[in-house]
C-alpha atoms as a PDB file:
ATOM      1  CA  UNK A   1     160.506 -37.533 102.951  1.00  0.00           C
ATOM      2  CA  UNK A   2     160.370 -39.506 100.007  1.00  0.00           C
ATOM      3  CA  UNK A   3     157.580 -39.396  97.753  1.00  0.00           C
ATOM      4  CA  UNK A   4     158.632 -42.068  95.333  1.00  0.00           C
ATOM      5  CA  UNK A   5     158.163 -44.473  98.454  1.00  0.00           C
ATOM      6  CA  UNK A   6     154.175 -43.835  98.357  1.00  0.00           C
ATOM      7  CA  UNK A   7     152.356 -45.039  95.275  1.00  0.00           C
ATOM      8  CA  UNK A   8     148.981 -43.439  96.339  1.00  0.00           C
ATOM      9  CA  UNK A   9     150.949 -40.363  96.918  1.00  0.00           C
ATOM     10  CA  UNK A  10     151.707 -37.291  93.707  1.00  0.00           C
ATOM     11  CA  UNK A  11     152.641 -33.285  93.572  1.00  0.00           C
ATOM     12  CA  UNK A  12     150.426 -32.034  91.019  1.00  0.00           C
ATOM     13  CA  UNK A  13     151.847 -28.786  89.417  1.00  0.00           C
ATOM     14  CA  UNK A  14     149.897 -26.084  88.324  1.00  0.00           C
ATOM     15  CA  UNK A  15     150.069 -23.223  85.989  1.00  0.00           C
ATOM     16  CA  UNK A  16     148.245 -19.833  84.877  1.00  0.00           C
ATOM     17  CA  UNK A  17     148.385 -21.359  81.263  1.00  0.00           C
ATOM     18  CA  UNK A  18     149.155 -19.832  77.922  1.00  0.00           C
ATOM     19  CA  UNK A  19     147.687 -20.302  74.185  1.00  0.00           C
ATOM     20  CA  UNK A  20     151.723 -20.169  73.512  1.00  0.00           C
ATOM     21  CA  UNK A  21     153.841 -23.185  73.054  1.00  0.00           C
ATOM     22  CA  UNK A  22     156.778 -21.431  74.498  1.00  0.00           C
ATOM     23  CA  UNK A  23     155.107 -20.893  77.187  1.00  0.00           C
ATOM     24  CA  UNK A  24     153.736 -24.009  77.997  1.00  0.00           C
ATOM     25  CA  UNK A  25     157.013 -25.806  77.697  1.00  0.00           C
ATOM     26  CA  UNK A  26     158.802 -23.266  79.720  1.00  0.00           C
ATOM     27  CA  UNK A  27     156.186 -24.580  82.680  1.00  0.00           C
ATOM     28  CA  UNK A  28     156.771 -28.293  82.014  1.00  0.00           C
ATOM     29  CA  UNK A  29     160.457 -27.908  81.879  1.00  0.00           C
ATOM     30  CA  UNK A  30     160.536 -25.616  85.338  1.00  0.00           C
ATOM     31  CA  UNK A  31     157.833 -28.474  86.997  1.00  0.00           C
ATOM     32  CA  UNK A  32     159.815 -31.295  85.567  1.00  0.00           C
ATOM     33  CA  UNK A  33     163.266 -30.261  86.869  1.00  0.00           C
ATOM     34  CA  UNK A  34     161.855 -29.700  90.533  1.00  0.00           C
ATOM     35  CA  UNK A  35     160.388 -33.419  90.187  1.00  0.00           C
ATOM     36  CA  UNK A  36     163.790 -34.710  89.302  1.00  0.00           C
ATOM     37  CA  UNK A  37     165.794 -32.681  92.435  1.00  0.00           C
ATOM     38  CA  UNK A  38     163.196 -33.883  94.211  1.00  0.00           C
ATOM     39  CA  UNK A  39     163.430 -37.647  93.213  1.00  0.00           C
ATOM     40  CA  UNK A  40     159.678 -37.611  91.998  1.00  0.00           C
ATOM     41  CA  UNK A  41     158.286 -39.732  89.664  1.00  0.00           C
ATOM     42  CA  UNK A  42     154.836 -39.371  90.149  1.00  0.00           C
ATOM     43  CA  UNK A  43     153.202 -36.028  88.800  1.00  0.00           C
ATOM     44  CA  UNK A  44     150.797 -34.226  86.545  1.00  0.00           C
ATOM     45  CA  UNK A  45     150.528 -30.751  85.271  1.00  0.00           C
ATOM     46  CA  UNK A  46     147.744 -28.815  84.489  1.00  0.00           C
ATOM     47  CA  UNK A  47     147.113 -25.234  83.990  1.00  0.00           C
ATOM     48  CA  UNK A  48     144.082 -22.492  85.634  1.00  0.00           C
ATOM     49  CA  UNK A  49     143.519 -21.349  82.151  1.00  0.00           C
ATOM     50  CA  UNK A  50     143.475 -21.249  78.262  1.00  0.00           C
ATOM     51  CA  UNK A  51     144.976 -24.521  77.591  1.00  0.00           C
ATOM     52  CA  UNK A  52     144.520 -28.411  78.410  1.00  0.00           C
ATOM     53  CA  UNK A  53     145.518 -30.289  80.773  1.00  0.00           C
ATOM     54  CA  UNK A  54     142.933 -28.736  83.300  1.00  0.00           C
ATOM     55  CA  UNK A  55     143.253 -29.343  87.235  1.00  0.00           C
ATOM     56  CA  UNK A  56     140.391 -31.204  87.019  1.00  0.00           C
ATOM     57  CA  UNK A  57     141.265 -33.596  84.630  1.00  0.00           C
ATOM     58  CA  UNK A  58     145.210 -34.253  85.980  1.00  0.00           C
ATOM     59  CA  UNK A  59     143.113 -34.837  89.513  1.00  0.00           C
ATOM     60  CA  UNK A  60     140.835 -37.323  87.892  1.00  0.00           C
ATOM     61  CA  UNK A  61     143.738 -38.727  86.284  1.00  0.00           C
ATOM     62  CA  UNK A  62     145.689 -39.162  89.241  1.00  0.00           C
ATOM     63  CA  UNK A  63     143.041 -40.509  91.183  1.00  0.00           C
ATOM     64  CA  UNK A  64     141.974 -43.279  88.577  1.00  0.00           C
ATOM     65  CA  UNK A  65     146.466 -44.236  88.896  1.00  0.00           C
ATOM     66  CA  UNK A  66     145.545 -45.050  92.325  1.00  0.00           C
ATOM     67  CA  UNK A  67     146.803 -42.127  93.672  1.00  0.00           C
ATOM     68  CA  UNK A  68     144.821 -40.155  97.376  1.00  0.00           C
ATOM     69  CA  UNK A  69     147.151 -37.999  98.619  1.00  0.00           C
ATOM     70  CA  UNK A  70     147.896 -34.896  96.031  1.00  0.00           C
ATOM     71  CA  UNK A  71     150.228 -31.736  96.743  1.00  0.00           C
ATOM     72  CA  UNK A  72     149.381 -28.870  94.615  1.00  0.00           C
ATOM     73  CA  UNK A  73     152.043 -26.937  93.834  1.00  0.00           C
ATOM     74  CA  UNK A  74     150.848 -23.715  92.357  1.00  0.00           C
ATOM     75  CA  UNK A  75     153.843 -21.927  89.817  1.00  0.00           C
ATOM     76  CA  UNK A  76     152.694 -18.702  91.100  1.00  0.00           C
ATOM     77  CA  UNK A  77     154.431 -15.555  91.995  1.00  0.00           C
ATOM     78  CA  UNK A  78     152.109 -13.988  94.856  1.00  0.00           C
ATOM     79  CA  UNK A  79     149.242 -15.366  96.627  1.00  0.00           C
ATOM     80  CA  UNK A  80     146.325 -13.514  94.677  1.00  0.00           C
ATOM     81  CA  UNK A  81     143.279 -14.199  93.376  1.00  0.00           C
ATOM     82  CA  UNK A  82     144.073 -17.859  90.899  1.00  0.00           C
ATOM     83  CA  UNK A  83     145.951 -18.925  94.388  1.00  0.00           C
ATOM     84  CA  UNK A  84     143.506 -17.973  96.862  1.00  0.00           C
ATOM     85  CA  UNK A  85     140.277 -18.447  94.968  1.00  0.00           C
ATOM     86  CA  UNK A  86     140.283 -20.053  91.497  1.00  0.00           C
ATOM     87  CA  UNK A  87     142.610 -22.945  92.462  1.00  0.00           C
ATOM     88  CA  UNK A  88     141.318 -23.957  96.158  1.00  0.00           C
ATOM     89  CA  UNK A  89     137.776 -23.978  93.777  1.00  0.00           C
ATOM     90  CA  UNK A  90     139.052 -26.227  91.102  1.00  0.00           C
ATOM     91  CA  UNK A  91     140.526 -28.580  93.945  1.00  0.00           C
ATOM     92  CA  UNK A  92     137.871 -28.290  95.740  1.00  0.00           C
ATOM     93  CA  UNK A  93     134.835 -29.108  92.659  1.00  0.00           C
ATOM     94  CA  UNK A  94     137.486 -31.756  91.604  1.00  0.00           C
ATOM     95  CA  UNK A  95     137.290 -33.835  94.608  1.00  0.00           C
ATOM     96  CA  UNK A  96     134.057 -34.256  94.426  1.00  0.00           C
ATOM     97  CA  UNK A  97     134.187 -37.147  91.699  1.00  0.00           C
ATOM     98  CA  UNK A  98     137.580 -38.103  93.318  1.00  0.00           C
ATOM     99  CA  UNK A  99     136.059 -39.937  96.980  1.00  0.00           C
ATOM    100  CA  UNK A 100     138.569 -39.915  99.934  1.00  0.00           C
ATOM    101  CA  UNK A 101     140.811 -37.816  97.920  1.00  0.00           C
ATOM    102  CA  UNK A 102     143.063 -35.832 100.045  1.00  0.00           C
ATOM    103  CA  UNK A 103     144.684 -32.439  99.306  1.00  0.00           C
ATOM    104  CA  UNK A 104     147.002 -29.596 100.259  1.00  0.00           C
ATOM    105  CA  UNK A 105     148.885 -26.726  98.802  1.00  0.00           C
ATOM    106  CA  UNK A 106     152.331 -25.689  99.028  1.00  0.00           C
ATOM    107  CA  UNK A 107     153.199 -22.052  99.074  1.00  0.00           C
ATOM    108  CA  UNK A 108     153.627 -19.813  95.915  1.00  0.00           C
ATOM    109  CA  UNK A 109     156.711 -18.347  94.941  1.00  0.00           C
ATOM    110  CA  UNK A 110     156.663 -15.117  97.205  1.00  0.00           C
ATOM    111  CA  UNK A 111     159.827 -13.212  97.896  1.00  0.00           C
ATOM    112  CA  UNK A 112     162.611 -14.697  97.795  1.00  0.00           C
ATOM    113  CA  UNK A 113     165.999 -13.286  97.415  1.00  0.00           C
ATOM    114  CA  UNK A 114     166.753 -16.319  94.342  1.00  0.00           C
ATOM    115  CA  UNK A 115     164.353 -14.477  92.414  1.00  0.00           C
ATOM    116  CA  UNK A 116     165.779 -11.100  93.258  1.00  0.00           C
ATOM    117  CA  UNK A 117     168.871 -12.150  91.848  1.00  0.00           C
ATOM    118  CA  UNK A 118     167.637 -14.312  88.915  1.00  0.00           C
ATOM    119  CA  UNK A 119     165.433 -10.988  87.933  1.00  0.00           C
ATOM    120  CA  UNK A 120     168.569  -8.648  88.494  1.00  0.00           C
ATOM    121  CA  UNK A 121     170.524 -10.890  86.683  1.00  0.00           C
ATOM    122  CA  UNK A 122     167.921 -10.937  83.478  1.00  0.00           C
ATOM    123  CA  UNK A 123     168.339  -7.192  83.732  1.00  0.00           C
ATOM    124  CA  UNK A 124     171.938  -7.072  83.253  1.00  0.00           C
ATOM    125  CA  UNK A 125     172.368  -9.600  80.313  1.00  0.00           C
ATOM    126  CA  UNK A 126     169.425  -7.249  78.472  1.00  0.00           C
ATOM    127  CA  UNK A 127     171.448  -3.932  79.105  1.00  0.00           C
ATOM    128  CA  UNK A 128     175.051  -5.766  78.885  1.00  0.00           C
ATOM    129  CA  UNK A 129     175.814  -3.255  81.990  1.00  0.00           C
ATOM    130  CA  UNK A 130     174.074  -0.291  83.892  1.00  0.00           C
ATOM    131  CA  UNK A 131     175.488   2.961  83.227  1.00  0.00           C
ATOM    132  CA  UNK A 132     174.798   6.390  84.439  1.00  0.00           C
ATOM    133  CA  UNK A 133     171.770   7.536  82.931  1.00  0.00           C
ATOM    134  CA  UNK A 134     170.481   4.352  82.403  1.00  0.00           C
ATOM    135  CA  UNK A 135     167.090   3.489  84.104  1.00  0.00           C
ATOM    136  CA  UNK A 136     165.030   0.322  85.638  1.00  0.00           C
ATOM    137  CA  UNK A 137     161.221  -0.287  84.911  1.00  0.00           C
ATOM    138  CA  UNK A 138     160.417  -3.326  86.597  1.00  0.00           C
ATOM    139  CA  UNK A 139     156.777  -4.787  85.367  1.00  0.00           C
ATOM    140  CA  UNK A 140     154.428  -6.862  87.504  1.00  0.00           C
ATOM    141  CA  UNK A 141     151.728  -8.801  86.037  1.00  0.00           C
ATOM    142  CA  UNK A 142     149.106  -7.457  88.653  1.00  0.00           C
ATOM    143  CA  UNK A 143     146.181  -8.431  90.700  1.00  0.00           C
ATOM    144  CA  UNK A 144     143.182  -6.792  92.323  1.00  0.00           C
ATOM    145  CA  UNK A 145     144.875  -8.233  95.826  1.00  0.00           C
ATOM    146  CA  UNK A 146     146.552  -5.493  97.931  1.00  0.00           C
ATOM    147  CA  UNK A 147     149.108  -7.656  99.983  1.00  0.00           C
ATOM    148  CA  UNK A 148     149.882  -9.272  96.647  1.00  0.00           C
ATOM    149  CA  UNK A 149     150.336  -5.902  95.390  1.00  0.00           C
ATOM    150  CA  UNK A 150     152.711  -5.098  98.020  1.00  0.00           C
ATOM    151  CA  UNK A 151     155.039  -7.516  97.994  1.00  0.00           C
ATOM    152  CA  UNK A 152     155.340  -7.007  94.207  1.00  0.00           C
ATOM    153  CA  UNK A 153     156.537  -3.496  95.271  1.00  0.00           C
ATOM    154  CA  UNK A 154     158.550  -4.730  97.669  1.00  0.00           C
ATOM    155  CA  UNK A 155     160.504  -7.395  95.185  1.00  0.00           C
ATOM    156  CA  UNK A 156     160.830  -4.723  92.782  1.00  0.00           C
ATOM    157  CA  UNK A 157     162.218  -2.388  95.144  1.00  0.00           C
ATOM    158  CA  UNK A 158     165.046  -5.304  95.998  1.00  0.00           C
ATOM    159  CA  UNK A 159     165.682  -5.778  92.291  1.00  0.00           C
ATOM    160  CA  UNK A 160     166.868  -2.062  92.298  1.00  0.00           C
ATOM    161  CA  UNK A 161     169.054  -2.306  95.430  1.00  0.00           C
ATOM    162  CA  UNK A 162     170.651  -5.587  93.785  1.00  0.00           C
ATOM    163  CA  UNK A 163     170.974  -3.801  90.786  1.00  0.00           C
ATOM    164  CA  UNK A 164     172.167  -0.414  92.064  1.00  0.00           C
ATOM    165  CA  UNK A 165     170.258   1.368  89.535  1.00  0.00           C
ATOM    166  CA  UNK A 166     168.745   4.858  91.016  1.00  0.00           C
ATOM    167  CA  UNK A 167     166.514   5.717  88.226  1.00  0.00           C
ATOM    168  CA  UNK A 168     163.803   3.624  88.125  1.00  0.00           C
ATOM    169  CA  UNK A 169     159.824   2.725  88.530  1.00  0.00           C
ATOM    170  CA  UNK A 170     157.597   0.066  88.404  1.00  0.00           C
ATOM    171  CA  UNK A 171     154.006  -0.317  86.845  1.00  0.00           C
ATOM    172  CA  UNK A 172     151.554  -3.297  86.704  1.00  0.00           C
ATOM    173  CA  UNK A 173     150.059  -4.935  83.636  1.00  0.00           C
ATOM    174  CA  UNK A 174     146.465  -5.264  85.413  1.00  0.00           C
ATOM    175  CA  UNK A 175     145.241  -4.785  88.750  1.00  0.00           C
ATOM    176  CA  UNK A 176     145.965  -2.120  90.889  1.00  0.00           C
ATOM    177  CA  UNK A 177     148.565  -0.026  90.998  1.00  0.00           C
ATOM    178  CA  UNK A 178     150.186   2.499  88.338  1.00  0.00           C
ATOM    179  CA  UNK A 179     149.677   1.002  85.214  1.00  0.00           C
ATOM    180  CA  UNK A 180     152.465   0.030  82.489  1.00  0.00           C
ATOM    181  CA  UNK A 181     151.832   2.909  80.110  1.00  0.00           C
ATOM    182  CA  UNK A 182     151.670   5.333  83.036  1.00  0.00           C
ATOM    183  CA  UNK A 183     154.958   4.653  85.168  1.00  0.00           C
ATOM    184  CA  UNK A 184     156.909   4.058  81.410  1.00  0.00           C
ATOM    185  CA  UNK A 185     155.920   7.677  80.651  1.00  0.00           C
ATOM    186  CA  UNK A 186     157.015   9.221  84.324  1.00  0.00           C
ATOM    187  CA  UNK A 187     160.242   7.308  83.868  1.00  0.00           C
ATOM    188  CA  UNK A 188     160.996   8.686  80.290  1.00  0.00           C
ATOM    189  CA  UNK A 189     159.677  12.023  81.654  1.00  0.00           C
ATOM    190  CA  UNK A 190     163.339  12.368  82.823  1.00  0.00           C
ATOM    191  CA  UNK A 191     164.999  11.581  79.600  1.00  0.00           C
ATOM    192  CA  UNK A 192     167.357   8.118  80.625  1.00  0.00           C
ATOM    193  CA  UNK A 193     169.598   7.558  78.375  1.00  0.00           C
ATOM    194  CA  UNK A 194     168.515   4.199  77.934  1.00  0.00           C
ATOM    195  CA  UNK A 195     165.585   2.312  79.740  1.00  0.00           C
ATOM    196  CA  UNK A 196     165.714  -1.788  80.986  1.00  0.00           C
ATOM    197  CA  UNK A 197     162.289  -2.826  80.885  1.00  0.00           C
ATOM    198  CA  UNK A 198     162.586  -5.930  83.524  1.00  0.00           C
ATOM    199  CA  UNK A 199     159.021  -7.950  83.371  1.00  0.00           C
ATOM    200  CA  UNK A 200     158.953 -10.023  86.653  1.00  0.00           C
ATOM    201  CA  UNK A 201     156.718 -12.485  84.843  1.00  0.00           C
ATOM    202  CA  UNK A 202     157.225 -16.290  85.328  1.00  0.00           C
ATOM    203  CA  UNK A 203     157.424 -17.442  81.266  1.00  0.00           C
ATOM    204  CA  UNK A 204     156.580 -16.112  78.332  1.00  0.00           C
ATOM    205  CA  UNK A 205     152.655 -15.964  77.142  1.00  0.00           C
ATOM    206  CA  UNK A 206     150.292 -13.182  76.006  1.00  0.00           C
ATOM    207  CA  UNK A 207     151.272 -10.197  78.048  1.00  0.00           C
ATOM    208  CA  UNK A 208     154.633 -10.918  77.894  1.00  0.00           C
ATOM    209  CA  UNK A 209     153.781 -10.957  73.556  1.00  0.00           C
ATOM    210  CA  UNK A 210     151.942  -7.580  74.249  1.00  0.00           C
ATOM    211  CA  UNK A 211     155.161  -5.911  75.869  1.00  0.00           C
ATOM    212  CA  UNK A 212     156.792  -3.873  73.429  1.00  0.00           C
ATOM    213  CA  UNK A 213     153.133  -2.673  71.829  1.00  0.00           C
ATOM    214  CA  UNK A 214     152.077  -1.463  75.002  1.00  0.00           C
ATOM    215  CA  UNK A 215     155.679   0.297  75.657  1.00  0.00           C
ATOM    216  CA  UNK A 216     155.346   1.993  72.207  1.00  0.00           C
ATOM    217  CA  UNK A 217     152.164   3.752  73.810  1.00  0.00           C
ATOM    218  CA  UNK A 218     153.761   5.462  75.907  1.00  0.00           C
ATOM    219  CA  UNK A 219     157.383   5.746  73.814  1.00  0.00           C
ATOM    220  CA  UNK A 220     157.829   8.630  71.227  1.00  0.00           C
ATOM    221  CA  UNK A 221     160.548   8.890  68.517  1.00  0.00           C
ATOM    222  CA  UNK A 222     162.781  11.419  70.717  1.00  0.00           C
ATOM    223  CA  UNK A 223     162.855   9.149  73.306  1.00  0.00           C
ATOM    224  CA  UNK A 224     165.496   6.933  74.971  1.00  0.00           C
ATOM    225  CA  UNK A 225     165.752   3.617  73.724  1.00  0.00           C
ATOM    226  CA  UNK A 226     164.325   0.670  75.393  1.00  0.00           C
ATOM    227  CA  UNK A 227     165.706  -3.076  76.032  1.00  0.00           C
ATOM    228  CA  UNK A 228     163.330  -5.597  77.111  1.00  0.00           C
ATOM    229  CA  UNK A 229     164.756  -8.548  79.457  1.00  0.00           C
ATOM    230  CA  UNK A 230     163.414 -11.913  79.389  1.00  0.00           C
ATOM    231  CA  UNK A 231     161.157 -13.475  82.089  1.00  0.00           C
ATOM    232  CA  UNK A 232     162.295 -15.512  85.046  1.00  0.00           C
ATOM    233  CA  UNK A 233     161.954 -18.915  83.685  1.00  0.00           C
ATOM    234  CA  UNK A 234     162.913 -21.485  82.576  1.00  0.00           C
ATOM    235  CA  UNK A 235     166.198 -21.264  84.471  1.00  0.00           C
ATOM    236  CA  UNK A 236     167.572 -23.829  87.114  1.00  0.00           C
ATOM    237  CA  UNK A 237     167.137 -21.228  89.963  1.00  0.00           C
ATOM    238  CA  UNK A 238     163.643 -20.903  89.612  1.00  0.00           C
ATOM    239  CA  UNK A 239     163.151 -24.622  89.212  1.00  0.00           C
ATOM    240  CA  UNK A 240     165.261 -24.638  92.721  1.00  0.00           C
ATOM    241  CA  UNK A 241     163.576 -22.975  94.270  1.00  0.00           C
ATOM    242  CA  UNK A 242     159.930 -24.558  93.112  1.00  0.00           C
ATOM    243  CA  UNK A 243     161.610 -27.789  94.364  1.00  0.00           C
ATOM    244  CA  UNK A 244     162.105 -25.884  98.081  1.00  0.00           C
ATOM    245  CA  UNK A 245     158.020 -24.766  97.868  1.00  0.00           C
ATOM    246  CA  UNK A 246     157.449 -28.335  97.435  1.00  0.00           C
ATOM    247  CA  UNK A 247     159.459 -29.491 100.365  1.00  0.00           C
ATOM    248  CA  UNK A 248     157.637 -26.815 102.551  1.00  0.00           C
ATOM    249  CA  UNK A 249     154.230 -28.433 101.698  1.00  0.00           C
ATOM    250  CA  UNK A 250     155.588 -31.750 102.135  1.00  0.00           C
ATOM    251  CA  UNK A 251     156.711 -30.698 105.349  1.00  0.00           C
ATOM    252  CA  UNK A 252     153.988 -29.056 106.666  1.00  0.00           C
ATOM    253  CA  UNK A 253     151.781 -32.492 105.576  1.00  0.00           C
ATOM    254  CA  UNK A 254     153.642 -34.386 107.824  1.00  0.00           C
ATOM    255  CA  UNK A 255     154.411 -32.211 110.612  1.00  0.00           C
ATOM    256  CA  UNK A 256     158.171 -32.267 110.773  1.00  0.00           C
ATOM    257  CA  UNK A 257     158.670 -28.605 109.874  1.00  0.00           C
ATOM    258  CA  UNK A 258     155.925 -26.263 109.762  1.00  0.00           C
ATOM    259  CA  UNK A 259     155.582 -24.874 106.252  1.00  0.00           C
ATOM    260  CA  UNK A 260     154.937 -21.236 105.372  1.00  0.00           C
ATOM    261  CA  UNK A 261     151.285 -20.699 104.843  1.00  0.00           C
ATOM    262  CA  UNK A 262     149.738 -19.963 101.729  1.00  0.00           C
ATOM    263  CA  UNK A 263     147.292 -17.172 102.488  1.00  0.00           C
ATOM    264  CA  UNK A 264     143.633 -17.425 101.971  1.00  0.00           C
ATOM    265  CA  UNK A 265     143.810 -21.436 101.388  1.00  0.00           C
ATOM    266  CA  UNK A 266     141.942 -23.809 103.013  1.00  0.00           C
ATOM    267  CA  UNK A 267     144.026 -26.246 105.720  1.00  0.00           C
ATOM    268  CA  UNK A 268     144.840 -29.659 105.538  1.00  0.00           C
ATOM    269  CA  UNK A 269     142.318 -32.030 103.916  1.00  0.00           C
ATOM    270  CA  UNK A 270     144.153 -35.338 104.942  1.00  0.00           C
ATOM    271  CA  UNK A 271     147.843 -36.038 106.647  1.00  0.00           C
ATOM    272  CA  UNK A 272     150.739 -36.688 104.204  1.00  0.00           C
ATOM    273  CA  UNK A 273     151.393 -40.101 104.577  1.00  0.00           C
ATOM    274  CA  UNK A 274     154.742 -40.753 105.275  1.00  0.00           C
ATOM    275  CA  UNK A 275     156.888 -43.563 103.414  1.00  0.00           C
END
């Protein structure tokens, strides 16, 4: 399907948002590289939180261009609470100065084996190569949302596999789950040599910024030393596979191929027109 064919027709991409510039242009550089494998020229960005554009006003914006048929595509890791809740809400209030406005969501992220091996390879060019008595802590950003919770645990238990790393733990930097401070001191409890500390975070922001302070909590002076790895994005993979999420929603919209659900959102607001 070609969305270029449809001028009434836009993806609207959507972020957690960051006060950090890096940040934010990490997001517009993974959204705008999916729009150009894609062969889409007509899209907005906004972010859920602490900086402008918001989904509100890209909606409004879009829908004053003309446009009525939107795909949101959250940049999301796991369907928690901003995917289930906060954005369906911000649609939702959105279309209500937008009339005959039509919506629908691709899927987040969720596992997928790209990520596995863009994360495991952000782990190896932070520790050059694993050796023996090297260790894994793989960091999830965390949610109050247990099946987002598991598949976390399950994506972090793939990293290690991919990585072939036997020493290792995970621990959350909110939500549920064994905090960051508590699974870095079980892991150093058994004196590694050296310790890869893997954040499976999207792009940089706050709590990646608040890393390394919150490590030191839980690090003494005798302890092994520590090499942080850089988050997932921006990197072409990611952006690849962002491009496939959209393609799922597109095709779910028009019925060709059914799309994977996004958990907890509400169904089709309109059909995808087709070109």
């Amino acid at each position: 399907m070609a969305m270029t064919a449809s001028r009434t027709a836009a993806v609207l991409f959507v972020g957690h948002g960051t006060r950090f510039p890096n940040g934010r242009r990490a997001f517009l550089k993974t959204a705008a590289d999916a729009a150009t494998r894609l062969g889409i020229r007509h899209f907005e960005a906004a972010f859920l939180e602490f900086c402008p554009p918001t989904v509100a006003d890209a909606l409004h914006k879009l829908y004053r261009s003309g446009v009525r048929e939107v795909l949101i595509a959250p940049l999301l890791l796991f369907a928690a609470g901003h995917g289930k809740q906060d954005l369906p809400s911000e649609v939702d209030r959105a279309r209500e100065a937008c009339p005959g406005l039509r919506a629908r969501f691709a899927p987040v992220f969720g596992e997928d084996p790209r990520l596995v091996a863009l994360a495991a390879e952000r782990a190896l060019k932070a520790a050059g190569r694993f050796e023996a008595g090297d260790a894994l802590l793989v960091v999830g950003r965390g949610s109050r949302d247990a099946e987002a919770f598991a598949a976390f645990r399950r994506v972090a238990e793939a990293i290690r596999r991919a990585l072939g790393v036997e020493r290792w733990g995970f621990g959350m930097l909110t939500g549920i789950g064994p905090g960051l401070e508590e699974a870095a001191a079980r892991l150093w409890a058994q004196s590694p040599r050296r310790t890869v500390v893997l954040p499976y975070l999207l792009f940089e922001g706050y709590l990646m910024r608040k890393l390394p302070e919150r490590l030191n909590r839980a690090l003494s002076a005798d302890r092994a030393s520590v090499a942080i790895a850089r988050p997932l994005g921006p990197h072409p993979l990611l952006s690849a596979v962002l491009a496939d999420r959209v393609r799922e929603g597109m095709d779910g919209c028009t019925g060709r191929r059914k799309g994977r659900a996004m958990p907890g959102l509400p169904g089709v607001h309109g059909p995808w027109p087709d070109p």
